[in-house]
N, C-alpha and C. Protein backbone atom coordinates (compact mmCIF):
# COMPACT_ATOMS: atom_id res chain seq x y z
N UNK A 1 -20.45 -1.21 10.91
CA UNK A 1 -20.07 -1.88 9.66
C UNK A 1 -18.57 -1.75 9.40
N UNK A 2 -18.08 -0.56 9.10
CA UNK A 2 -16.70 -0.25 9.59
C UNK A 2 -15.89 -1.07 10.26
N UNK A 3 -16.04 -0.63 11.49
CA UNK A 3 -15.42 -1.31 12.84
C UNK A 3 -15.43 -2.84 12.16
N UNK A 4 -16.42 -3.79 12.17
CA UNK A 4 -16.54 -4.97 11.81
C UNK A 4 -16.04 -5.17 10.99
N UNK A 5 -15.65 -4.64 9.96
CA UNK A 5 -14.66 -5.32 8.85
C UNK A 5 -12.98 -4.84 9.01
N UNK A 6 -13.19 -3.99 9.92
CA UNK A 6 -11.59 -3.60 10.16
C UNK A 6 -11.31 -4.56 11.15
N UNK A 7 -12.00 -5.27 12.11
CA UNK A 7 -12.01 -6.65 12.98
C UNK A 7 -12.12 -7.72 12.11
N UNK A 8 -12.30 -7.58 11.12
CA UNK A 8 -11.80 -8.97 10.33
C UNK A 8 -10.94 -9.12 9.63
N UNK A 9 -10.17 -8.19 9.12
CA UNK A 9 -9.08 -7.74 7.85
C UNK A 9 -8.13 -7.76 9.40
N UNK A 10 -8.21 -7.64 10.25
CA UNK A 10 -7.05 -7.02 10.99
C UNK A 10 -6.83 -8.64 11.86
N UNK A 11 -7.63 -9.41 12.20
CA UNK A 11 -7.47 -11.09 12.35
C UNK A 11 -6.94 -11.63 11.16
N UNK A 12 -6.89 -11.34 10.10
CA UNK A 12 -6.47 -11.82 8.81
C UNK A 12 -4.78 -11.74 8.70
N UNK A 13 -4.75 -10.20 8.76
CA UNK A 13 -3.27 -9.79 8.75
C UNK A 13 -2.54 -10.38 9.54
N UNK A 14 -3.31 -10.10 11.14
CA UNK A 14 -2.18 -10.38 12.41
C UNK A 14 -2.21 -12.05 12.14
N UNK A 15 -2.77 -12.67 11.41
CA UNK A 15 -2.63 -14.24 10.92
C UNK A 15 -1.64 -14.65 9.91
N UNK A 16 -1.18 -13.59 9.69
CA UNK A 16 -0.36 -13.76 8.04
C UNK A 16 -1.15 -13.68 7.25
N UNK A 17 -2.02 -13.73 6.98
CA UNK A 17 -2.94 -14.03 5.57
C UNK A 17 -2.69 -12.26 4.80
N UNK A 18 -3.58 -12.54 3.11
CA UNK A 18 -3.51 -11.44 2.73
C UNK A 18 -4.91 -10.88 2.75
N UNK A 19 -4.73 -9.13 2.20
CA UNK A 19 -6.54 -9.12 2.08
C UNK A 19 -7.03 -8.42 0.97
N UNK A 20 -7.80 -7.87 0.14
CA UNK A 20 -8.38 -7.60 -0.63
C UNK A 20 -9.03 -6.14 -0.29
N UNK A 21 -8.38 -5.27 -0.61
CA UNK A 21 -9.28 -4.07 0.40
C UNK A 21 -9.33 -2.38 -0.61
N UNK A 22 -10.49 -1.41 -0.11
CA UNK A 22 -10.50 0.28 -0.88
C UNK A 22 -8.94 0.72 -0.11
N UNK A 23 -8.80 1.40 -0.62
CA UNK A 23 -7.86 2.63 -0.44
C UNK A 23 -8.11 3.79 -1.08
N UNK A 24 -7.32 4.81 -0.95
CA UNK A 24 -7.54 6.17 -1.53
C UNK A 24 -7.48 6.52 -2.64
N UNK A 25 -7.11 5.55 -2.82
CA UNK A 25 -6.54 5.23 -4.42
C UNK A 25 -7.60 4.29 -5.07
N UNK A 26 -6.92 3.28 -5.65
CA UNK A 26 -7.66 1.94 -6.48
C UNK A 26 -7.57 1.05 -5.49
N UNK A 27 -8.11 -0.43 -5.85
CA UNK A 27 -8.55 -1.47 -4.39
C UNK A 27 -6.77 -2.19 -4.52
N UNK A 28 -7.15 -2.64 -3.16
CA UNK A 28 -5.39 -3.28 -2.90
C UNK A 28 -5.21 -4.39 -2.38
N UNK A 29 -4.40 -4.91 -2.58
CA UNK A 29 -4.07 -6.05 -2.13
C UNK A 29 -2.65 -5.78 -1.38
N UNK A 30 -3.63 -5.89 -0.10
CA UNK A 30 -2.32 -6.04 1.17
C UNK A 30 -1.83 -7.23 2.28
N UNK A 31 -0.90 -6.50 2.95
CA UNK A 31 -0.80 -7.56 4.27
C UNK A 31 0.32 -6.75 5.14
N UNK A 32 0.50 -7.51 6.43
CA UNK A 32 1.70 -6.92 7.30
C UNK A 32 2.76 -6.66 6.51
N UNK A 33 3.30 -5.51 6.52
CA UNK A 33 4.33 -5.16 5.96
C UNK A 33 5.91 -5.42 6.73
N UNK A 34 5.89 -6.67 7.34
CA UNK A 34 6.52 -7.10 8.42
C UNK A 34 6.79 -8.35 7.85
N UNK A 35 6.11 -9.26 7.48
CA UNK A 35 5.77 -10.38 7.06
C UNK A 35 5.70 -10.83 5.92
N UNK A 36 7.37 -10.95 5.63
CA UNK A 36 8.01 -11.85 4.31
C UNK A 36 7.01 -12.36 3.73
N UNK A 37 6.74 -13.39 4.38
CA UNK A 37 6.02 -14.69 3.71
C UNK A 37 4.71 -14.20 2.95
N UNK A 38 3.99 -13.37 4.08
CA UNK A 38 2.43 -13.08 3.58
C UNK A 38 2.91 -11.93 2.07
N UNK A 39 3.76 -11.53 1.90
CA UNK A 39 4.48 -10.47 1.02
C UNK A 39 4.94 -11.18 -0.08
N UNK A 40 5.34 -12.80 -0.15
CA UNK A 40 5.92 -13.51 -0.96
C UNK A 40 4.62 -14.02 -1.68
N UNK A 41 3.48 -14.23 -0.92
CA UNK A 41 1.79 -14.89 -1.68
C UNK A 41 1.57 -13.85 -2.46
N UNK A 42 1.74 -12.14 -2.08
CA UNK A 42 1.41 -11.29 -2.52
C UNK A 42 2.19 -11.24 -3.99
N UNK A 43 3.48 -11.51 -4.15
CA UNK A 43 4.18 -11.39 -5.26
C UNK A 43 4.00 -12.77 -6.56
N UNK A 44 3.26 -13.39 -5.51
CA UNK A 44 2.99 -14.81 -6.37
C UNK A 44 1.96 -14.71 -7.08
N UNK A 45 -0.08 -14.34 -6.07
CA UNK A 45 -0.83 -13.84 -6.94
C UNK A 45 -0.56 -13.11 -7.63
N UNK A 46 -0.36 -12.44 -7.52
CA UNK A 46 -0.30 -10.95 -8.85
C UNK A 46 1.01 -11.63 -10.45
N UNK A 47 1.69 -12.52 -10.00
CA UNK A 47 2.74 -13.14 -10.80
C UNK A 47 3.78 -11.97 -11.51
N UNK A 48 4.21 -11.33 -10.21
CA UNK A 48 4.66 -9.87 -9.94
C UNK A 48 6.25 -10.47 -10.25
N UNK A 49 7.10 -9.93 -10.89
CA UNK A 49 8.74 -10.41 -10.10
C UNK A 49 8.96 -9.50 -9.00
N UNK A 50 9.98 -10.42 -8.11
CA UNK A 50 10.41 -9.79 -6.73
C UNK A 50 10.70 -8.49 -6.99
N UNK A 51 11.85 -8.43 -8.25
CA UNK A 51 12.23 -6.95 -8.33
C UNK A 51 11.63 -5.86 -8.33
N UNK A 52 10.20 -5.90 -8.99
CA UNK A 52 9.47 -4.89 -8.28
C UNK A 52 8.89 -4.54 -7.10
N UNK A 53 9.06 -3.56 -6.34
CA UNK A 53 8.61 -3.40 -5.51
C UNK A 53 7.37 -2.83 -5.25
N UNK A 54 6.63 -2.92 -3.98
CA UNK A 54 5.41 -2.63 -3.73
C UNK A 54 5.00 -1.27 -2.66
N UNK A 55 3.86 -0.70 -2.75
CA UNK A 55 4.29 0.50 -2.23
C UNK A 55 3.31 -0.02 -0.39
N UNK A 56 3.80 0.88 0.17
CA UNK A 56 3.97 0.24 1.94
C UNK A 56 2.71 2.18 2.27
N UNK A 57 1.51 1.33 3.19
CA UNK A 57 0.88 2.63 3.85
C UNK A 57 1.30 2.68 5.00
N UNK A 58 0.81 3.96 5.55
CA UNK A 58 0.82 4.61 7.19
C UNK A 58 -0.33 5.29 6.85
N UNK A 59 -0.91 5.75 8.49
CA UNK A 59 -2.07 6.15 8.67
C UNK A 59 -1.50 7.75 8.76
N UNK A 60 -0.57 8.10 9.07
CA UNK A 60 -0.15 9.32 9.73
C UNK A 60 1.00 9.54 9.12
N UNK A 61 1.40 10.76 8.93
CA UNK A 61 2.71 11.13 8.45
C UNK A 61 4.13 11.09 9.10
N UNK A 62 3.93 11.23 10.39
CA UNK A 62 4.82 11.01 11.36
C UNK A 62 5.75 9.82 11.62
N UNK A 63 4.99 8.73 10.77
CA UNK A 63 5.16 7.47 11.19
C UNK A 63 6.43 7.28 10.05
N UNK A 64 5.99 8.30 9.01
CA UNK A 64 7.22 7.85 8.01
C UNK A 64 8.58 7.37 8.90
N UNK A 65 8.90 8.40 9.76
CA UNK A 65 10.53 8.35 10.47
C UNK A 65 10.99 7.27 11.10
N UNK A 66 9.82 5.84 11.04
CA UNK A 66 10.23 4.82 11.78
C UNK A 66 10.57 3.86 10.69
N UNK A 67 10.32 3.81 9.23
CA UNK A 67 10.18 2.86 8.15
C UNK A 67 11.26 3.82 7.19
N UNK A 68 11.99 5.19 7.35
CA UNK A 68 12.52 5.72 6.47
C UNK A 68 13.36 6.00 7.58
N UNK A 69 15.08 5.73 7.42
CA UNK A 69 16.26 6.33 8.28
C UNK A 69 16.30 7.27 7.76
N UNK A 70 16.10 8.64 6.80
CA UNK A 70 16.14 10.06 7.04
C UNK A 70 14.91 10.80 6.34
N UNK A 71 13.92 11.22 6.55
CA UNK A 71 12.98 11.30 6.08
C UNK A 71 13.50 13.24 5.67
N UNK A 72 13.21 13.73 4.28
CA UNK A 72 13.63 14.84 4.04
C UNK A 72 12.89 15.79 4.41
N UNK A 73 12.66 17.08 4.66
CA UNK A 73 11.84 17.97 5.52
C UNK A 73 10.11 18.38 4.23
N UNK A 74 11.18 17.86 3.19
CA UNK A 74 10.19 18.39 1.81
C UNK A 74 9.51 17.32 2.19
N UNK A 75 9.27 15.91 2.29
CA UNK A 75 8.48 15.26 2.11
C UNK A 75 7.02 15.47 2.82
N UNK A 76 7.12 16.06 3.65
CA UNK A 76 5.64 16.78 4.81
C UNK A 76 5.30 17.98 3.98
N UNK A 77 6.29 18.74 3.73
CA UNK A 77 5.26 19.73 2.47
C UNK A 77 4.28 18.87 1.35
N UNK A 78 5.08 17.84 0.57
CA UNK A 78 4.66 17.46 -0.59
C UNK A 78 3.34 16.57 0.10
N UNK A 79 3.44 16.15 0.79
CA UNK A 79 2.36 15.13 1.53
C UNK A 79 1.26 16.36 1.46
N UNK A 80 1.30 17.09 2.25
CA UNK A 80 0.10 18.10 3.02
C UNK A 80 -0.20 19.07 1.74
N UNK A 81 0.31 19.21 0.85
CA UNK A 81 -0.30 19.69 -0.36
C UNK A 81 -0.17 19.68 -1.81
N UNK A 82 -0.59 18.09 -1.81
CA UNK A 82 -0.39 17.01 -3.11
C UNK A 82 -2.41 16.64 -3.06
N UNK A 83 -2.64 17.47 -4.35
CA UNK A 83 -4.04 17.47 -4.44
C UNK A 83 -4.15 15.72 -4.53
N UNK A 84 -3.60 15.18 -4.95
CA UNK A 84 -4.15 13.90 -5.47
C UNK A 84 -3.09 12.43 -4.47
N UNK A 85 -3.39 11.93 -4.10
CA UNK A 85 -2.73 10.46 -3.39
C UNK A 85 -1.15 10.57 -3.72
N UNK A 86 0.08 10.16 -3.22
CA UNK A 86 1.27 10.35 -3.20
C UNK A 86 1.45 9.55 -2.21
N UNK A 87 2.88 8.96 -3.30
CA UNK A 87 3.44 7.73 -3.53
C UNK A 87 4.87 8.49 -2.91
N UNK A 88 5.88 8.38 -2.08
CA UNK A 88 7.14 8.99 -2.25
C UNK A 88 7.95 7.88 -1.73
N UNK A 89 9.35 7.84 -3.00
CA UNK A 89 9.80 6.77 -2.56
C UNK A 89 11.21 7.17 -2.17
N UNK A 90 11.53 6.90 -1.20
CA UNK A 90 12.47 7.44 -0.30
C UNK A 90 13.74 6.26 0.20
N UNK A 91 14.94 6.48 -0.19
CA UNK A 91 15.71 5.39 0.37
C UNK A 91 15.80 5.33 1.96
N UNK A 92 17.11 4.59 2.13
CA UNK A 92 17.35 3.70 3.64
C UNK A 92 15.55 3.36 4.64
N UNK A 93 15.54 2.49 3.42
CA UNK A 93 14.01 1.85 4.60
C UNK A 93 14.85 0.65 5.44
N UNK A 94 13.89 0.91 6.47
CA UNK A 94 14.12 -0.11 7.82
C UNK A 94 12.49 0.10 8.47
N UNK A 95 12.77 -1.20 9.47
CA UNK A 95 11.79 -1.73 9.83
C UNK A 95 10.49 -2.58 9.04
N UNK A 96 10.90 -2.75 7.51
CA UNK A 96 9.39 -3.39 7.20
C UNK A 96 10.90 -5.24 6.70
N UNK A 97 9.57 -6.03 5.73
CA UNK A 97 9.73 -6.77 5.12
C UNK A 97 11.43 -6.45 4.31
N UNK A 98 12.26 -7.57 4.21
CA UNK A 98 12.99 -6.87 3.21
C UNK A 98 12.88 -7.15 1.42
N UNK A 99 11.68 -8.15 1.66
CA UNK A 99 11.13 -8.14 0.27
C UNK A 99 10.20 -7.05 -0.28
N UNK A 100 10.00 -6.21 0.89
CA UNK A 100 9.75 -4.73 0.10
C UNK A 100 10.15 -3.52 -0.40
N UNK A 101 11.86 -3.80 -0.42
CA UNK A 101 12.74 -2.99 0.11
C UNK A 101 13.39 -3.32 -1.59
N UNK A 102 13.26 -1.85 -2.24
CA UNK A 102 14.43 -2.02 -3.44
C UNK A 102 15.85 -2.52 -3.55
N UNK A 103 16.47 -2.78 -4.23
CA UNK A 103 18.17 -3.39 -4.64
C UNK A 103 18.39 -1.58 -4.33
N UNK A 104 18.21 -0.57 -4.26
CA UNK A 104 19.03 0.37 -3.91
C UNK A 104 18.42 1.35 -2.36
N UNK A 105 17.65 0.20 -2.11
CA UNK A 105 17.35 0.37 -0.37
C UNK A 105 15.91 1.46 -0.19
N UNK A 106 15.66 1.49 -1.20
CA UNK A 106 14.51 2.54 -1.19
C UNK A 106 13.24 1.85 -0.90
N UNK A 107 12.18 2.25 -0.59
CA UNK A 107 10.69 2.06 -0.91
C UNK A 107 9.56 3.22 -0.35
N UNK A 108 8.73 2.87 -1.43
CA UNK A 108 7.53 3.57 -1.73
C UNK A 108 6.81 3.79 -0.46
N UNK A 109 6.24 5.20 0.23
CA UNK A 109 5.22 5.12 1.43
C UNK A 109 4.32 5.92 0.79
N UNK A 110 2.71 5.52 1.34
CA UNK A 110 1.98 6.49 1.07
C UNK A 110 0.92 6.76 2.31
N UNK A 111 1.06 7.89 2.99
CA UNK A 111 0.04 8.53 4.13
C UNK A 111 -1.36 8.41 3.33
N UNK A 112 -2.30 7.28 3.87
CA UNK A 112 -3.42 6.98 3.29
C UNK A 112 -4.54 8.07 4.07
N UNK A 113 -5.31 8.14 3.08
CA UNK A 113 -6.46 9.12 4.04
C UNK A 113 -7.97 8.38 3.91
N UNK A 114 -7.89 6.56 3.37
CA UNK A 114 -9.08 6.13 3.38
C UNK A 114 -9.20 5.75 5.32
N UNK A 115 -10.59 5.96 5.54
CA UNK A 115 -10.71 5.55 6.78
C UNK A 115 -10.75 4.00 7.38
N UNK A 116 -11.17 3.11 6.08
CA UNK A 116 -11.03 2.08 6.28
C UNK A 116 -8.97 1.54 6.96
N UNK A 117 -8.54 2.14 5.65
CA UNK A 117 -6.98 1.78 6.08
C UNK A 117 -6.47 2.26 7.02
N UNK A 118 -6.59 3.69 7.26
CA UNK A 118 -6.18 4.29 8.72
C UNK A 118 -6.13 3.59 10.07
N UNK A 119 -7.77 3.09 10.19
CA UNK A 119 -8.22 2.59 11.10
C UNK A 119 -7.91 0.95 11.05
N UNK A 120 -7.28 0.09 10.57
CA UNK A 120 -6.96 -0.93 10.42
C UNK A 120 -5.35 -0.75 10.50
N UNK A 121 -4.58 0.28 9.62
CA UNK A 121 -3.08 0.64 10.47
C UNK A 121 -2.83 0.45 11.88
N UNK A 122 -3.73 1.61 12.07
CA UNK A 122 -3.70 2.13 13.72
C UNK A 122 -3.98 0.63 14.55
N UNK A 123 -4.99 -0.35 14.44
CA UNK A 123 -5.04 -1.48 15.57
C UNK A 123 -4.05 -2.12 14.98
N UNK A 124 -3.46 -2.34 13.75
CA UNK A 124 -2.49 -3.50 13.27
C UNK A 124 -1.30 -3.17 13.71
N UNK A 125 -1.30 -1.73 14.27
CA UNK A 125 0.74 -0.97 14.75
C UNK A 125 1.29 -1.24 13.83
N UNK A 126 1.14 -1.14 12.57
CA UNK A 126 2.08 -1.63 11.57
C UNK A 126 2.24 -1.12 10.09
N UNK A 127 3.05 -0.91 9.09
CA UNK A 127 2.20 -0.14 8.13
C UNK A 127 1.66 -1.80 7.06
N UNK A 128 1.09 -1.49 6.22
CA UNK A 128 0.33 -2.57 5.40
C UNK A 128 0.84 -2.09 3.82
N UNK A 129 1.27 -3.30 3.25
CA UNK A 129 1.10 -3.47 2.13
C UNK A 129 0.30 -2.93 1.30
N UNK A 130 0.56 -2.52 0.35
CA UNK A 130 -0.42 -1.62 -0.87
C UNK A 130 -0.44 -2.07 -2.39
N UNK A 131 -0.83 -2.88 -3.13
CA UNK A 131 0.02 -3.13 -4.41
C UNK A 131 -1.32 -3.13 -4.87
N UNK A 132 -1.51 -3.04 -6.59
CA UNK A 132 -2.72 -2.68 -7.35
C UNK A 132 -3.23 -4.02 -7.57
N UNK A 133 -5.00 -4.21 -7.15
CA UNK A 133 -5.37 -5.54 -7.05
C UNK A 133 -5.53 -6.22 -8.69
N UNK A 134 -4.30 -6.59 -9.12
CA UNK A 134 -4.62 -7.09 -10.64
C UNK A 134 -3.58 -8.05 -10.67
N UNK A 135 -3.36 -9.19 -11.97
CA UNK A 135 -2.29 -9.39 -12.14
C UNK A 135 -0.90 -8.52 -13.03
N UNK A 136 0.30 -9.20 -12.73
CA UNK A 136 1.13 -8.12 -13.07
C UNK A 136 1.09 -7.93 -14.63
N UNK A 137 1.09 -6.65 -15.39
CA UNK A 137 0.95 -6.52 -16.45
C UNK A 137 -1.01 -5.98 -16.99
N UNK A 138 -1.40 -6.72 -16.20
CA UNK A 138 -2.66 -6.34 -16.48
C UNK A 138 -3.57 -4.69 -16.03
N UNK A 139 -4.49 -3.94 -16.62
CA UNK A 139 -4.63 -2.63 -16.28
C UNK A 139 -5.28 -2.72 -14.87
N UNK A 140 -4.68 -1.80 -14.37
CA UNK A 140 -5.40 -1.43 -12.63
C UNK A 140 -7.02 -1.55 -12.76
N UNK A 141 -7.45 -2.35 -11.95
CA UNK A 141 -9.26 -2.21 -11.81
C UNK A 141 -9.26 -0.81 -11.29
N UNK A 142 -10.44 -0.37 -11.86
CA UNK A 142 -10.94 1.30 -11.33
C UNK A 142 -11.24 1.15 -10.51
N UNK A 143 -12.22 0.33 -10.02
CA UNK A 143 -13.45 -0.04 -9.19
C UNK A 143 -13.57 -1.33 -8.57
N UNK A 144 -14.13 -1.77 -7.38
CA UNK A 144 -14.24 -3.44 -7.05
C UNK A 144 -14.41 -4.65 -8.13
N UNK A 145 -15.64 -3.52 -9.33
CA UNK A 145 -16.63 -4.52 -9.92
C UNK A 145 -15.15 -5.23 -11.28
N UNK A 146 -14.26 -4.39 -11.28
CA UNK A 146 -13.13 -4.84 -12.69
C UNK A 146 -12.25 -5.53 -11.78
N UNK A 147 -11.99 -6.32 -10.97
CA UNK A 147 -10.95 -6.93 -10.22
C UNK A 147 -11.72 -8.73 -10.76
N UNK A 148 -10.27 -9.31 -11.44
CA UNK A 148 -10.59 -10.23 -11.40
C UNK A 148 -10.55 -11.54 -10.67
N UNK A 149 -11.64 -12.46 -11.34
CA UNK A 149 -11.88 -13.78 -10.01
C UNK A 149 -10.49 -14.49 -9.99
N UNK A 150 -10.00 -14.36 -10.52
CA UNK A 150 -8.64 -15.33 -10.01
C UNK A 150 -7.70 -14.19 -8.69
N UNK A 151 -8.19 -12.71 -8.60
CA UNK A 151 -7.02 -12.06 -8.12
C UNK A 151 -8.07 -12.04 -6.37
N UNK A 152 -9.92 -12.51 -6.63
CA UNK A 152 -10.56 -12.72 -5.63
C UNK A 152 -10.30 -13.47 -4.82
N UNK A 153 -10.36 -14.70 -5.60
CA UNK A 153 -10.36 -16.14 -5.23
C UNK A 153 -8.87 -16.50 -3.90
N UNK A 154 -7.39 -15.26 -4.68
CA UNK A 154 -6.51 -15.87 -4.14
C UNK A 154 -5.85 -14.81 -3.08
N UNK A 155 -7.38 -14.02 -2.29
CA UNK A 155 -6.84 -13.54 -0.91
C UNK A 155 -7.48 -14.18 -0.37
N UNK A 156 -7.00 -14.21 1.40
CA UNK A 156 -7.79 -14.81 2.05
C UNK A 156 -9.41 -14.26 3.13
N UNK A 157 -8.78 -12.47 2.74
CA UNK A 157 -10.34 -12.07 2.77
C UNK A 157 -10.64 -10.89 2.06
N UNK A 158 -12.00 -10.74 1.73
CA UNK A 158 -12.08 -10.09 1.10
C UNK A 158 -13.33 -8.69 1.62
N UNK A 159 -12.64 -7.43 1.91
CA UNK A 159 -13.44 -6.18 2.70
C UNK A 159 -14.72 -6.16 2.21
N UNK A 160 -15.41 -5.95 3.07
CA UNK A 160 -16.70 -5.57 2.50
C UNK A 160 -16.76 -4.03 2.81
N UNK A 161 -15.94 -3.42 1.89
CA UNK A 161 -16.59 -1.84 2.05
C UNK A 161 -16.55 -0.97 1.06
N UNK A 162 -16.94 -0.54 0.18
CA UNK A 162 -16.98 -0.04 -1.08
C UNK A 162 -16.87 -0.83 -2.18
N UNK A 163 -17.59 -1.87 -2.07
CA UNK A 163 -17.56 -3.07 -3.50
C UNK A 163 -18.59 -2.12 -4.53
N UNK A 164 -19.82 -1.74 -4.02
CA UNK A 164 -20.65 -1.19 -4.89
C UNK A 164 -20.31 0.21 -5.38
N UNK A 165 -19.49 1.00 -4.96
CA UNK A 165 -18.75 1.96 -5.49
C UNK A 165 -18.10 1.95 -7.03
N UNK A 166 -18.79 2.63 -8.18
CA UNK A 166 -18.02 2.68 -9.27
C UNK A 166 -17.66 3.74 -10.01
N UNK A 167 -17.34 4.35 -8.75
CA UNK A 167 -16.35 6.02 -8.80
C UNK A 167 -15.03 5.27 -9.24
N UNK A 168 -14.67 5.74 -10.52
CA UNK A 168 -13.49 5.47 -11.01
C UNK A 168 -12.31 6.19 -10.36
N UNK A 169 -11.34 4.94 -9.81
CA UNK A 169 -9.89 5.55 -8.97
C UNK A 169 -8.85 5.91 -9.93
N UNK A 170 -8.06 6.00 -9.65
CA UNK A 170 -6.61 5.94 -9.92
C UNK A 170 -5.71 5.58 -9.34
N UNK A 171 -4.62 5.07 -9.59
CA UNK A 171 -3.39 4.50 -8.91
C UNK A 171 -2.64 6.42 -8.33
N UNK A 172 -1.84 6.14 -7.26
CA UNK A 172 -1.39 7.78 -6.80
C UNK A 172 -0.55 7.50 -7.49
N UNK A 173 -0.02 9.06 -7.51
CA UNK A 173 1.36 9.62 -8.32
C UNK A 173 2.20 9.26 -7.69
N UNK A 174 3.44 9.32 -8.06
CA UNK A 174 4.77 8.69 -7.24
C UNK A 174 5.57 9.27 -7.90
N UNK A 175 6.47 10.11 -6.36
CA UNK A 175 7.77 10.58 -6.69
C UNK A 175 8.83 10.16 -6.22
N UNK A 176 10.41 10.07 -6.48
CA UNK A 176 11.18 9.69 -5.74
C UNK A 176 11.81 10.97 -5.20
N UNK A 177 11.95 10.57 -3.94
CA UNK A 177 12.76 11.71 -3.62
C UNK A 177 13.67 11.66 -3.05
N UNK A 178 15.10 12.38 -3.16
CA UNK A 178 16.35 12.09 -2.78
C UNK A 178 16.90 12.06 -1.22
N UNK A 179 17.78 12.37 -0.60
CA UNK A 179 18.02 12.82 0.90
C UNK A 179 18.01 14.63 0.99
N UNK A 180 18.40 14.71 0.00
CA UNK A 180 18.62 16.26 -0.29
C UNK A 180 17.33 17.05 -0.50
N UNK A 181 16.38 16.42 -0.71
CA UNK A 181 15.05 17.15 -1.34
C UNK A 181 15.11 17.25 -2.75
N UNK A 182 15.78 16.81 -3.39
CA UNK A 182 15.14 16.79 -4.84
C UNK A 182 14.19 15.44 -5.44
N UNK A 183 13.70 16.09 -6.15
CA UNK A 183 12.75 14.93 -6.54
C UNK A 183 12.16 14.93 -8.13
N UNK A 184 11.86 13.94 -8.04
CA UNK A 184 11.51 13.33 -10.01
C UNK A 184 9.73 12.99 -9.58
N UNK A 185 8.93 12.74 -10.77
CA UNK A 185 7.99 12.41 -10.84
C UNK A 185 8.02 10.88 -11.42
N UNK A 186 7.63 9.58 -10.98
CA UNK A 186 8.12 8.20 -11.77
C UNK A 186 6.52 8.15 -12.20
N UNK A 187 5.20 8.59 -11.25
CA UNK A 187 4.11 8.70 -12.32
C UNK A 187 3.58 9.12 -11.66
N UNK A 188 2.25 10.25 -12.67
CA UNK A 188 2.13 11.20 -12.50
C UNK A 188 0.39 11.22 -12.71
């Protein structure tokens, strides 16, 4: 069941399209994090402005050092013992979209630990898009069942894996953190 929907979300992506999917967090609306365009639908459903930015997964922590030109030594502490999902947003990104990429060069990564996303990273080689499946302004759905039909209707697929789940999520915390290792909490 797994496997089969990570073979369909992952034909979706490597198509450009966007997808509708669990994370560790609340449900998301992603795509190649490579791929302007599929990143520009993403900023359109949601009726997001560009200026905000969106936060970018990896399956593995390691991977940060290819999407972040200096990754700080704190950030693998804070990862490996951050009880709850973490968001760290770290300047000089390279390698993704540059419509994901802040006016002061930063963006958001988060080492996902859902298995669905891992395992859809890992065949996609790529990290994926993460943004909260709602429109902009509107409150984060907890659960599959609070995501609304207009935010359904306008991916082009939609996971079948934890729809009936109504374990209430949360969006992760997010810190920024500097080159130096210092860091702020932006939410908590």
């Amino acid at each position: 069941m797994l496997r089969d929907e990570v073979n369909k979300a992952l034909k979706v992506v490597q198509d450009g399209g966007i997808i509708l999917y669990p994370t560790d967090t609340i449900w998301g609306i992603g795509c190649d994090a490579n791929n302007t365009e599929a990143v520009k639908r993403i900023f359109a459903l949601k009726q997001r402005e560009e200026s905000k930015s969106m936060i970018v997964l990896v399956d593995v922590d390691n991977k940060l050092q290819s999407y972040i030109q200096e990754v700080p030594d704190i950030a693998y502490t804070l990862i490996e013992y951050a009880e709850n999902p973490l968001t760290l947003v770290m300047p000089g990104a390279k390698n993704i979209s540059p419509a994901l990429i802040a006016e002061d060069g930063s963006v958001g990564m988060r080492v996902t630990s859902h298995p669905f996303c891992q395992q859809l990273i890992q065949r996609l080689r790529k990290p994926l898009v993460s943004t909260s499946a709602n429109i902009s302004g509107e409150p984060s759905p907890e659960y599959f069942g609070k995501i609304s039909q207009e935010i359904i209707d306008g991916v082009d697929y939609v996971v079948d894996v934890d729809q009936h789940s109504t374990e209430l999520k949360k969006p992760s915390t997010i810190m920024r953190l500097a080159p130096n290792g210092t860091f702020e909490f932006i939410r908590r």
